[in-house]
Protein backbone atom coordinates (compact mmCIF):
# COMPACT_ATOMS: atom_id res chain seq x y z
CA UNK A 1 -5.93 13.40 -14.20
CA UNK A 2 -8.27 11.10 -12.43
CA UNK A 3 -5.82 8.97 -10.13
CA UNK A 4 -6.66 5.46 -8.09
CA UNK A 5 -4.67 4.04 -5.21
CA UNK A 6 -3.97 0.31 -4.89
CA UNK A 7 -2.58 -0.33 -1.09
CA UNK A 8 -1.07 -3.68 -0.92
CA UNK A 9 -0.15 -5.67 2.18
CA UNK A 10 0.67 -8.71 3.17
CA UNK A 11 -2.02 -10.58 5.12
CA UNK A 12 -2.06 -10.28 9.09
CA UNK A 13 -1.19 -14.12 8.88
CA UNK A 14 2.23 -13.71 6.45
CA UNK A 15 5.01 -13.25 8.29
CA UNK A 16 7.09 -9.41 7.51
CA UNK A 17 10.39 -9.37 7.66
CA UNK A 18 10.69 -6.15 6.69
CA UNK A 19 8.42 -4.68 9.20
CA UNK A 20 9.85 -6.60 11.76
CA UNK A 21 13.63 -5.10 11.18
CA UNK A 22 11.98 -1.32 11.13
CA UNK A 23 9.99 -2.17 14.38
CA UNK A 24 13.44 -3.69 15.70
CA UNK A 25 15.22 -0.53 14.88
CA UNK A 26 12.66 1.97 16.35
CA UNK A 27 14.27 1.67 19.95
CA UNK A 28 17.61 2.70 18.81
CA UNK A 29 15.76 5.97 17.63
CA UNK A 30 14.17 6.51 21.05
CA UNK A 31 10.88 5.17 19.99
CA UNK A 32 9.73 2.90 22.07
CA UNK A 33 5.74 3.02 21.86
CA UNK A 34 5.39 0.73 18.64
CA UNK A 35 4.06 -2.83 18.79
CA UNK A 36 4.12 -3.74 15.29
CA UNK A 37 4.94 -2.34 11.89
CA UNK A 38 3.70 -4.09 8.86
CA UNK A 39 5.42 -3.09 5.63
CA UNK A 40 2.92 -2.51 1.86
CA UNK A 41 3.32 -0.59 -1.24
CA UNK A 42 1.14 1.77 -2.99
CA UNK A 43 0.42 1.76 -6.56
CA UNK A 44 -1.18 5.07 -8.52
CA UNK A 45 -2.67 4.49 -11.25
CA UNK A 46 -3.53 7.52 -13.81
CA UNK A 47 -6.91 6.59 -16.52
CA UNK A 48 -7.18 8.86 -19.17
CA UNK A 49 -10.88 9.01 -18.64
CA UNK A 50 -12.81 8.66 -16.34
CA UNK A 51 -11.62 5.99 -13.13
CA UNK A 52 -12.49 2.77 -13.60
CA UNK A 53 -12.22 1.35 -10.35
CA UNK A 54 -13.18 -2.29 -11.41
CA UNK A 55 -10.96 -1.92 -14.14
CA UNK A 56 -7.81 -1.16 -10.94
CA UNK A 57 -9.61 -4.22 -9.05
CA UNK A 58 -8.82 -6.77 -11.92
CA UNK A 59 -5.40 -5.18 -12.49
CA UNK A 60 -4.74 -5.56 -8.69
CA UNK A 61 -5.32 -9.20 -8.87
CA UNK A 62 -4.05 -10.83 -11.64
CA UNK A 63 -0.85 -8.30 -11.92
CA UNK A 64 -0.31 -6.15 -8.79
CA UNK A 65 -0.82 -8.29 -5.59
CA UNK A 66 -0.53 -12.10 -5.27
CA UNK A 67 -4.00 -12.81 -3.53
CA UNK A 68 -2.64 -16.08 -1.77
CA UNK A 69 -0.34 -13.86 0.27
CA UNK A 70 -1.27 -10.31 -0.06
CA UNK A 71 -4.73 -8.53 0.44
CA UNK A 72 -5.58 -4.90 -1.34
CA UNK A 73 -8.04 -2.12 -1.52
CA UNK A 74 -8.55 0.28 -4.04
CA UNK A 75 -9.85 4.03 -3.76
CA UNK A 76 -10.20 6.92 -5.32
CA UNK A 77 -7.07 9.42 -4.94
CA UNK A 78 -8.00 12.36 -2.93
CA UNK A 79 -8.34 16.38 -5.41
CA UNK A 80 -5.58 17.37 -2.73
CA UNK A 81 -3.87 13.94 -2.15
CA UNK A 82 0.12 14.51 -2.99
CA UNK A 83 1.74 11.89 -5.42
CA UNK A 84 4.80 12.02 -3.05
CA UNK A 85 5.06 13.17 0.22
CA UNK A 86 8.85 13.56 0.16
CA UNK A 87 10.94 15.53 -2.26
């Protein structure tokens, strides 16, 4: 099934909380080579036809990502890209 990726983040400008408290914890794991973490999501979305990538750049805006805070980019999935990469 023909599959596009929508990778939101917040812009460099927004402050992240929630990257800030990972890059925070990293020391007490014995990492200590990390400057910055910055915290997005990724969306999949599966077309029943062909992908319609302008079609997942109009969804991105006005439903997935709130362009005053958040920038996005939208691409193809990869054949051998993996939905998950966890069980």
């Amino acid at each position: 099934m023909p599959r596009v990726v929508v990778d939101v983040m917040l812009k460099p400008e927004i402050l992240d909380p929630q990257g800030q408290a990972v890059a925070n914890a990293l020391p007490r794991l014995g990492v200590n080579d990390v400057a910055t973490v910055r915290i997005g999501r990724r969306i999949e979305i599966d077309f029943t036809g062909e992908p319609d990538l302008d079609r997942a750049r109009e969804i991105a805006d006005k439903l997935l990502a709130n362009p005053v805070i958040e920038d996005f980019t939208v691409r193809l999935a990869e054949n051998d890209e993996p939905a998950e990469t966890r069980p």
